[in-house]
N, C-alpha and C. Protein backbone atom coordinates (compact mmCIF):
# COMPACT_ATOMS: atom_id res chain seq x y z
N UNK A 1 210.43 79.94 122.37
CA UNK A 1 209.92 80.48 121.13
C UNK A 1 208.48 80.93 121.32
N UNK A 2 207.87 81.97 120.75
CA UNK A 2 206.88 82.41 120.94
C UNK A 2 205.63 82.52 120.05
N UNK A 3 204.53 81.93 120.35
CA UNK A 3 203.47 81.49 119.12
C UNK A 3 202.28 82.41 119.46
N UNK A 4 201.47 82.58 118.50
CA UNK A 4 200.71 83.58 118.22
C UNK A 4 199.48 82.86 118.58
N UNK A 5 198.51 82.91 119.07
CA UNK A 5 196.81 82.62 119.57
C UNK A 5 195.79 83.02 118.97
N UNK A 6 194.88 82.68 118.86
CA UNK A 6 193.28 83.55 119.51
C UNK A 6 192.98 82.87 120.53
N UNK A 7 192.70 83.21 121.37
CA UNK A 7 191.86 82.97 122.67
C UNK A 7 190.17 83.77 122.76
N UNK A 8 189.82 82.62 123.02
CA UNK A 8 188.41 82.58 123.54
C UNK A 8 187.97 82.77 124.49
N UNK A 9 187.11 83.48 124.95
CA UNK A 9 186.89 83.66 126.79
C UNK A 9 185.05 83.53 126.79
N UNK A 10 184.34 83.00 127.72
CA UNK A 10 182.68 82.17 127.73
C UNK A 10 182.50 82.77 129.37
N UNK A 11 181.18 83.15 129.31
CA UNK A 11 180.40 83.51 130.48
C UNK A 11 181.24 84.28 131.51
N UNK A 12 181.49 84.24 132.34
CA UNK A 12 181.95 85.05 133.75
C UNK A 12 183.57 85.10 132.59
N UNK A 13 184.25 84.40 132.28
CA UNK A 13 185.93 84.52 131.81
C UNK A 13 185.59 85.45 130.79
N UNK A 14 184.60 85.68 130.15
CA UNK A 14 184.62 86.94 128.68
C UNK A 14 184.06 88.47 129.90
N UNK A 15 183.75 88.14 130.78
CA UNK A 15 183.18 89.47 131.44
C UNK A 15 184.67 90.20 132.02
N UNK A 16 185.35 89.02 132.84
CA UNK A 16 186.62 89.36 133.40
C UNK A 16 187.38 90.62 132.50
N UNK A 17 187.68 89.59 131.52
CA UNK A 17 188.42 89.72 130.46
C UNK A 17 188.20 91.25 129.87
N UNK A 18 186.91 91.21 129.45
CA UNK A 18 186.04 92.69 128.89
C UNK A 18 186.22 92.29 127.35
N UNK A 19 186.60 91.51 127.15
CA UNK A 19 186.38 90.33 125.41
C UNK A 19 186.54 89.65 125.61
N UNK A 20 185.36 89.52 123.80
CA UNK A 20 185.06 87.83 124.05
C UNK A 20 186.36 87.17 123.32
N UNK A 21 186.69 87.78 122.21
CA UNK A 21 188.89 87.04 122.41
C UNK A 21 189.54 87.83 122.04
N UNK A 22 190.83 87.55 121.93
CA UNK A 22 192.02 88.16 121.39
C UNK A 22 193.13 87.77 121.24
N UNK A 23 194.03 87.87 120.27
CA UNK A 23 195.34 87.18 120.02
C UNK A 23 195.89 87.68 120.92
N UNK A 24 197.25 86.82 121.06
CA UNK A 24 198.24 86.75 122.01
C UNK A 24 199.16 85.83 121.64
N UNK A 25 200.17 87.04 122.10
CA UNK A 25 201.74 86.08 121.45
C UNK A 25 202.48 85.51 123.28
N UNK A 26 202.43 84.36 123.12
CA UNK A 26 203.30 84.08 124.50
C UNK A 26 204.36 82.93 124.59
N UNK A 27 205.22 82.91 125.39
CA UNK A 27 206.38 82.16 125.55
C UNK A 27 205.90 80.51 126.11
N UNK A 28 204.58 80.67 126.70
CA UNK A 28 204.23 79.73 127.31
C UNK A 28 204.13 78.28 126.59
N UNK A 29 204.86 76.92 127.38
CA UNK A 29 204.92 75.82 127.01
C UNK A 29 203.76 74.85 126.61
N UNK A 30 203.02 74.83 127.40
CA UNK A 30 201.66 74.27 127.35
C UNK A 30 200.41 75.06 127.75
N UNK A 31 199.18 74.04 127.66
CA UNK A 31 197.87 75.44 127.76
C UNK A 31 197.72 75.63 129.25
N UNK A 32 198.03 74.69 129.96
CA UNK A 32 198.15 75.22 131.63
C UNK A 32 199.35 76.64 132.23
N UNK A 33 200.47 76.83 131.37
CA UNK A 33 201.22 78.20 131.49
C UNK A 33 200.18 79.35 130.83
N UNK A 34 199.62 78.53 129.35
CA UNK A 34 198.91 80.00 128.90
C UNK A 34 197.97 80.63 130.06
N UNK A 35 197.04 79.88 130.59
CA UNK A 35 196.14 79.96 131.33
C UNK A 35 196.29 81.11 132.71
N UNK A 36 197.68 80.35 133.52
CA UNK A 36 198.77 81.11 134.14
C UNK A 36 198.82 82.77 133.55
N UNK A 37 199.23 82.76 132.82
CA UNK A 37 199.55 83.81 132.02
C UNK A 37 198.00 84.63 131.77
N UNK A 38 197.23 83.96 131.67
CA UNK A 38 196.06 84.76 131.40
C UNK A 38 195.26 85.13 132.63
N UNK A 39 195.44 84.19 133.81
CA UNK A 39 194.99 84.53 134.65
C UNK A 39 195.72 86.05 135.26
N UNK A 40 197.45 85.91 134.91
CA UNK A 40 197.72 87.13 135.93
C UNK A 40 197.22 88.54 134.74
N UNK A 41 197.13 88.10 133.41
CA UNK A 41 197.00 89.47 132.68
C UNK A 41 195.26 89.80 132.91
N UNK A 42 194.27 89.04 133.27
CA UNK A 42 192.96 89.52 133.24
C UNK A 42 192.49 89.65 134.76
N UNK A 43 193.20 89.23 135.40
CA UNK A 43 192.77 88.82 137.24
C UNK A 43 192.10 87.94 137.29
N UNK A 44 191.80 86.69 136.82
CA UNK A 44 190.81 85.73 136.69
C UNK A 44 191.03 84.70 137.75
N UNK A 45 189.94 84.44 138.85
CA UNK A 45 190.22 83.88 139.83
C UNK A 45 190.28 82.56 139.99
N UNK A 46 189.16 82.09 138.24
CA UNK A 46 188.58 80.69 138.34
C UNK A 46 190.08 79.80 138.65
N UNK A 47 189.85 78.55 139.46
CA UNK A 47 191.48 77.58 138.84
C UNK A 47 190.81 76.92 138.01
N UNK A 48 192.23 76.43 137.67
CA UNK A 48 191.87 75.85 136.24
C UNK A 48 191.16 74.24 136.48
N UNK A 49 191.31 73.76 137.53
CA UNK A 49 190.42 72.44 137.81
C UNK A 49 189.29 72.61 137.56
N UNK A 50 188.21 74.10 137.77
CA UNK A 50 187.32 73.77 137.55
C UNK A 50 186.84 74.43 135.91
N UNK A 51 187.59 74.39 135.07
CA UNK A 51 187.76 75.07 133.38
C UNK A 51 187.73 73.91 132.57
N UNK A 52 187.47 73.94 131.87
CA UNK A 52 187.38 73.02 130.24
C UNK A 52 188.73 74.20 129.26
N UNK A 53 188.92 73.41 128.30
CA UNK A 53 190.17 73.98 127.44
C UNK A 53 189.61 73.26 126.67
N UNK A 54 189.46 74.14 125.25
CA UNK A 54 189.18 73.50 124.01
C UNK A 54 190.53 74.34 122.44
N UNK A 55 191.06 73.43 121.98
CA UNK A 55 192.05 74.04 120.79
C UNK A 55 191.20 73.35 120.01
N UNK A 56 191.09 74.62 118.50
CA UNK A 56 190.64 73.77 117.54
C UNK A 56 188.67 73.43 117.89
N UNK A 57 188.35 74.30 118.13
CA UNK A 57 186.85 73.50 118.45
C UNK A 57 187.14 71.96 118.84
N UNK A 58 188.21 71.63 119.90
CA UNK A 58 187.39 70.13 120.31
C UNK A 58 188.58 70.44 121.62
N UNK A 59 188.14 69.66 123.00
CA UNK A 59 187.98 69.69 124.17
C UNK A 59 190.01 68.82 123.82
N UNK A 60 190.50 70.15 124.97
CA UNK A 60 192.01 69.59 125.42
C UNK A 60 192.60 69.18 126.76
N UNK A 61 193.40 68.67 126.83
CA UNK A 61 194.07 68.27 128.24
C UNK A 61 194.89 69.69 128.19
N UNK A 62 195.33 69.93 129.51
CA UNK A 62 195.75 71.44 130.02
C UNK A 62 197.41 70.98 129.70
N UNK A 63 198.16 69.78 129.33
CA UNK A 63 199.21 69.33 129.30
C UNK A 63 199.69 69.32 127.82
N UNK A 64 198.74 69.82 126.97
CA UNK A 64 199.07 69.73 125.67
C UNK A 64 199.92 71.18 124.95
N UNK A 65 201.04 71.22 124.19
CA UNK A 65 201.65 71.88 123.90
C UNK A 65 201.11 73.00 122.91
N UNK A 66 201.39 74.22 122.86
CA UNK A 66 200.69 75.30 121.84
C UNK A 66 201.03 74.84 120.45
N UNK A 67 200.28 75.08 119.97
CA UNK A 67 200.51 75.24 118.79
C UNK A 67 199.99 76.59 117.77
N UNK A 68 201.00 77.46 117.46
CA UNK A 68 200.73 78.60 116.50
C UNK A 68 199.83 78.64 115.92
N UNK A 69 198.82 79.76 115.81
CA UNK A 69 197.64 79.55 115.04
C UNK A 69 196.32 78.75 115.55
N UNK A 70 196.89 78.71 116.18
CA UNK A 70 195.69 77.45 117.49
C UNK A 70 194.62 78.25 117.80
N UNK A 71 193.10 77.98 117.79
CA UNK A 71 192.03 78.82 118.53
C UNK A 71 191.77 78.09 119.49
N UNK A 72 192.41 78.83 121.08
CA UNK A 72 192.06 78.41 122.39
C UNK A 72 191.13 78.70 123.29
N UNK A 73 190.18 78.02 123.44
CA UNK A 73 188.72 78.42 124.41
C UNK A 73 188.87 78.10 125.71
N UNK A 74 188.81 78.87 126.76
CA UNK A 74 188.93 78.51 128.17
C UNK A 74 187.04 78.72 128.21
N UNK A 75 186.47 77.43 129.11
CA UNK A 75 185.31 77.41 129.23
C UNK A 75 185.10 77.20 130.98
N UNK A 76 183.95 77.91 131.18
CA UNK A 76 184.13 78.13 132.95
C UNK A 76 183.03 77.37 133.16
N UNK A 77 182.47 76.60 134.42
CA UNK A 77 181.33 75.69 134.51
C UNK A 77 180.15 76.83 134.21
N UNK A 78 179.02 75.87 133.85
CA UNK A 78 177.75 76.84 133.28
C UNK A 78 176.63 76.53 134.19
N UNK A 79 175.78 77.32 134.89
CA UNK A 79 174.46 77.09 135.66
C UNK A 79 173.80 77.30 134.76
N UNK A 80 172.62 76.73 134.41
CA UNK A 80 171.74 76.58 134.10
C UNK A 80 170.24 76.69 134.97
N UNK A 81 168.87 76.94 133.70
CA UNK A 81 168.21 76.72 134.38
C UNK A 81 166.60 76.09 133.95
């Protein structure tokens, strides 16, 4: 079954991307397929070990199931200075 998104994309993943989000309808089971899925639609090289996932403004495990309407943030490590 297929659920509808916004996705979020932060630093180097919003440049990839060329936005900063956009809905998306996908088949994918959990946020580690979305990710999958987003990596092959934007070319995004990061893996996901080194990403944060946030649904909902608050920080997710990559094992957690979609949920419709969900706002999903993939966050990439940040240098600072």
């Amino acid at each position: 079954m297929s659920v509808t998104l916004t996705l979020l994309y932060f630093a180097s993943l919003r440049e990839r991307a060329g936005v900063p989000s956009e809905s998306l309808s996908t088949e994918a089971a959990d946020l580690a397929g979305l990710y999958e899925e987003i990596q092959a639609r934007h070319g995004i090289a990061w893996p996901r070990e080194h990403l944060r996932v946030a649904v909902n403004g608050e920080f997710a495990r990559w094992q957690e199931p979609l949920r419709a309407g969900s706002e999903v943030a993939f966050i990439p490590p940040v240098s600072g200075g």
